[in-house]
C-alpha atoms as a PDB file:
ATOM      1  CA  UNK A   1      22.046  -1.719  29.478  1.00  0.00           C
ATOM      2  CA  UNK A   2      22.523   1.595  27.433  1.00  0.00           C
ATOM      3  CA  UNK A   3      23.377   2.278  24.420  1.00  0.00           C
ATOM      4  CA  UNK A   4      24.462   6.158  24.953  1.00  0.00           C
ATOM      5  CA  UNK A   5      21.521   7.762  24.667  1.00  0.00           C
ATOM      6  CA  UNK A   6      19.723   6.677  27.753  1.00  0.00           C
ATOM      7  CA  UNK A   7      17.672   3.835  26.347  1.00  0.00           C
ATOM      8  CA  UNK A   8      18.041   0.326  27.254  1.00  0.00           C
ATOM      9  CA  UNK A   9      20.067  -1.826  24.921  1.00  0.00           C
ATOM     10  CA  UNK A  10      17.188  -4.610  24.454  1.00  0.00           C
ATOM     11  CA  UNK A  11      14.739  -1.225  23.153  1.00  0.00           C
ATOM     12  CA  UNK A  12      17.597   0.416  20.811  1.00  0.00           C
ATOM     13  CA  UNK A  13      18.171  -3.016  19.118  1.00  0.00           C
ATOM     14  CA  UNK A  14      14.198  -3.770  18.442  1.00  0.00           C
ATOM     15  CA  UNK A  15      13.956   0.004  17.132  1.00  0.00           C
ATOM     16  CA  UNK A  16      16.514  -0.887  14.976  1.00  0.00           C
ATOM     17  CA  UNK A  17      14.245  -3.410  13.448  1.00  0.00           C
ATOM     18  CA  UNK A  18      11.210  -1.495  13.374  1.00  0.00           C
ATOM     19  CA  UNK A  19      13.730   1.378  11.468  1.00  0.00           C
ATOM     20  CA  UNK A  20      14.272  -0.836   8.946  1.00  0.00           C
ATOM     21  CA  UNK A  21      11.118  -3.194   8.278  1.00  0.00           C
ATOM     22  CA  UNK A  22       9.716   1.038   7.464  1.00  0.00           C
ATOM     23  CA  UNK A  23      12.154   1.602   4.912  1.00  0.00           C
ATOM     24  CA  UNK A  24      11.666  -1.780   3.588  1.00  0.00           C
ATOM     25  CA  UNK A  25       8.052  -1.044   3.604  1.00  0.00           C
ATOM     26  CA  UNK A  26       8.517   2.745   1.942  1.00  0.00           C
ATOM     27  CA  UNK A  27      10.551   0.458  -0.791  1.00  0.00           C
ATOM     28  CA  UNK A  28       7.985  -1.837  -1.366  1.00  0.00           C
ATOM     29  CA  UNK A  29       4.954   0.847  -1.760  1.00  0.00           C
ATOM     30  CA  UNK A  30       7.127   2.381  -3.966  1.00  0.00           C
ATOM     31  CA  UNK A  31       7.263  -0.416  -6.507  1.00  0.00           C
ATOM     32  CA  UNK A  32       3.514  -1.413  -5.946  1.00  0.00           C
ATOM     33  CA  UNK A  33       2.351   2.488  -6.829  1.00  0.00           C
ATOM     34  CA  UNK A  34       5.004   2.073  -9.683  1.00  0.00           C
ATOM     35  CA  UNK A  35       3.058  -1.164 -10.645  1.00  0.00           C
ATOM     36  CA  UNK A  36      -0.373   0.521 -10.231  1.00  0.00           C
ATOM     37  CA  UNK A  37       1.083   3.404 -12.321  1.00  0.00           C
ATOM     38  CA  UNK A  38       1.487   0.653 -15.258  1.00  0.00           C
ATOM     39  CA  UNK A  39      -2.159  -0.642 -14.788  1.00  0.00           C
ATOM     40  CA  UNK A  40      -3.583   2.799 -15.106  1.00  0.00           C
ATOM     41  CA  UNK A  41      -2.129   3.630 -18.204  1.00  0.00           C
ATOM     42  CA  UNK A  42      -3.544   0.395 -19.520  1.00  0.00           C
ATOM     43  CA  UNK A  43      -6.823   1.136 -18.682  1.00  0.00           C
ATOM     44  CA  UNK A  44      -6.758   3.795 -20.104  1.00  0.00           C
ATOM     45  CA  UNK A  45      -5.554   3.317 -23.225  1.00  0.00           C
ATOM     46  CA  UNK A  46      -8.080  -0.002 -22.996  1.00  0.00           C
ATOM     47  CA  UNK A  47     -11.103   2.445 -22.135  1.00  0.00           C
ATOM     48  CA  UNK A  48     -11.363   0.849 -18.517  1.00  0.00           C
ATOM     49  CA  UNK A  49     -12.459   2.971 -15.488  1.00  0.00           C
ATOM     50  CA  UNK A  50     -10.329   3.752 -12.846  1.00  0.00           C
ATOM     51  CA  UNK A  51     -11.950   2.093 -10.227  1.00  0.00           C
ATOM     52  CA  UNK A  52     -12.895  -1.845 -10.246  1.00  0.00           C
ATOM     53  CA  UNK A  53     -15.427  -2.121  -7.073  1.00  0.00           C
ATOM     54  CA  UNK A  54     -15.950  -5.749  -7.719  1.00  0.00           C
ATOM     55  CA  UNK A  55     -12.003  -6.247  -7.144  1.00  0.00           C
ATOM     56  CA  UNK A  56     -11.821  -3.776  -4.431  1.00  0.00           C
ATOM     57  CA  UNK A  57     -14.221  -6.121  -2.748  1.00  0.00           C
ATOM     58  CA  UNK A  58     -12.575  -9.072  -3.603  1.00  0.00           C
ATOM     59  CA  UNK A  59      -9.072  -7.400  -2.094  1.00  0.00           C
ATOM     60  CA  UNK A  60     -10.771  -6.451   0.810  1.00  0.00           C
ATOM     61  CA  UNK A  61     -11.964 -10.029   2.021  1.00  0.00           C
ATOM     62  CA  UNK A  62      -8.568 -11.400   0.736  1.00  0.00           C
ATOM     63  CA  UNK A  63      -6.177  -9.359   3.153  1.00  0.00           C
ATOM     64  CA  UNK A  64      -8.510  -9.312   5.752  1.00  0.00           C
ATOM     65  CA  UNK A  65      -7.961 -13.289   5.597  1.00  0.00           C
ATOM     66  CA  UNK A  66      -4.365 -12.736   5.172  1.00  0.00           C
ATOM     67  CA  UNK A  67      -4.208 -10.839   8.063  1.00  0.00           C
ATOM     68  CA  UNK A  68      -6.610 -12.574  10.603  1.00  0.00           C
ATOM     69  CA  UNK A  69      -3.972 -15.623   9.430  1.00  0.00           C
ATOM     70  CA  UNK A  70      -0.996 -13.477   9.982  1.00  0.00           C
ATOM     71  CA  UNK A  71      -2.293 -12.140  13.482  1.00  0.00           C
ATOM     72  CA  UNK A  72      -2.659  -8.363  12.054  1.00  0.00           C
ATOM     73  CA  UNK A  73      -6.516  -6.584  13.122  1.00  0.00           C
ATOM     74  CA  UNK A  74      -8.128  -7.141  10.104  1.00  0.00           C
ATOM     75  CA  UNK A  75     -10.037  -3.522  10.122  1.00  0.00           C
ATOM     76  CA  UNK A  76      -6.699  -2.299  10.471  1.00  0.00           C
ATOM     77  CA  UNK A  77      -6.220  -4.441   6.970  1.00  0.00           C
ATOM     78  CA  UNK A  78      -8.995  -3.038   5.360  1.00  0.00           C
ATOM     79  CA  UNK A  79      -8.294   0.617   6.521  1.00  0.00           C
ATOM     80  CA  UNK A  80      -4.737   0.666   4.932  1.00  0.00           C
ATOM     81  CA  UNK A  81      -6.044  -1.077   1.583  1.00  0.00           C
ATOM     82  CA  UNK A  82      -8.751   1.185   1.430  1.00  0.00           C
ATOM     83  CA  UNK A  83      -6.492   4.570   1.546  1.00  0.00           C
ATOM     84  CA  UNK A  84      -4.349   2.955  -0.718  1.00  0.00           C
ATOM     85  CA  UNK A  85      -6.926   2.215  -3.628  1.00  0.00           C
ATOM     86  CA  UNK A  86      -8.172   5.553  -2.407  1.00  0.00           C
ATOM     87  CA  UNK A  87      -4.871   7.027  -3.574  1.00  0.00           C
ATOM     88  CA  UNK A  88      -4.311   4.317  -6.705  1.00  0.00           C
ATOM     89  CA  UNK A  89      -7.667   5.310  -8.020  1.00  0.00           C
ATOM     90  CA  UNK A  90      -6.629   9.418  -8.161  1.00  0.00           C
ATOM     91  CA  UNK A  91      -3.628   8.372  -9.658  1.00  0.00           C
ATOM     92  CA  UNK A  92      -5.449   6.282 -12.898  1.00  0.00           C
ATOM     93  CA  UNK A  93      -7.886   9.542 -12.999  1.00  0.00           C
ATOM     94  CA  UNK A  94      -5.369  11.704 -13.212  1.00  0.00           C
ATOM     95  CA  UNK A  95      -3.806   9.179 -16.071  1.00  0.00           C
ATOM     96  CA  UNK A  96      -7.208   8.935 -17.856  1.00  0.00           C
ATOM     97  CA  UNK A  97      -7.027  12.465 -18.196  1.00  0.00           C
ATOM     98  CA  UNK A  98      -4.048  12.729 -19.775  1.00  0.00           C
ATOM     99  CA  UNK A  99      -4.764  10.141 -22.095  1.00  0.00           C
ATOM    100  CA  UNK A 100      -8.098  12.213 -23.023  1.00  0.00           C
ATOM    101  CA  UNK A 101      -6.145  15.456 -23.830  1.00  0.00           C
ATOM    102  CA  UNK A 102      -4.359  13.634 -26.328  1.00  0.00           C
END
């Protein structure tokens, strides 16, 4: 029933799961803020803004679908996206800026 540290078995295994669907989460944000690194140094050398409302919008309705489908609360979804676009869009300011110095 335990596994030593006063836990049940059954708990310690699905914690062992959760433990590592985060770091395979923390691995994939990684390489999608590496990919949204890429994109803001292309708009800015291409003039763009860093924010793209009418794709925000269109991201938004798409994982809230994706996650009604997959059985995730879809405000839950949205919430998530929107702090990370939130933190995306600082990141291609910060880029633009650079890109003005220059």
């Amino acid at each position: 029933m335990s596994t030593g540290d006063s836990i049940p078995a059954e708990l310690a295994d699905e914690r062992r799961t959760i433990d590592n669907i985060d770091a395979a989460l923390i691995h994939i944000l990684a390489e999608r803020f590496r990919c949204t690194q890429r994109v803001g140094h292309i708009k800015a050398r291409s003039g763009l803004p860093a924010a793209d409302p009418a794709r925000e919008a269109r991201q938004v309705q798409r994982l809230r679908r994706l996650a009604t489908e997959s059985g995730l609360d879809p405000d839950f979804a949205e919430t998530f996206l929107a702090f990370m676009v939130t933190e995306v869009i600082r990141h291609h300011e910060v880029i633009k800026s650079e890109y003005s110095e220059e």
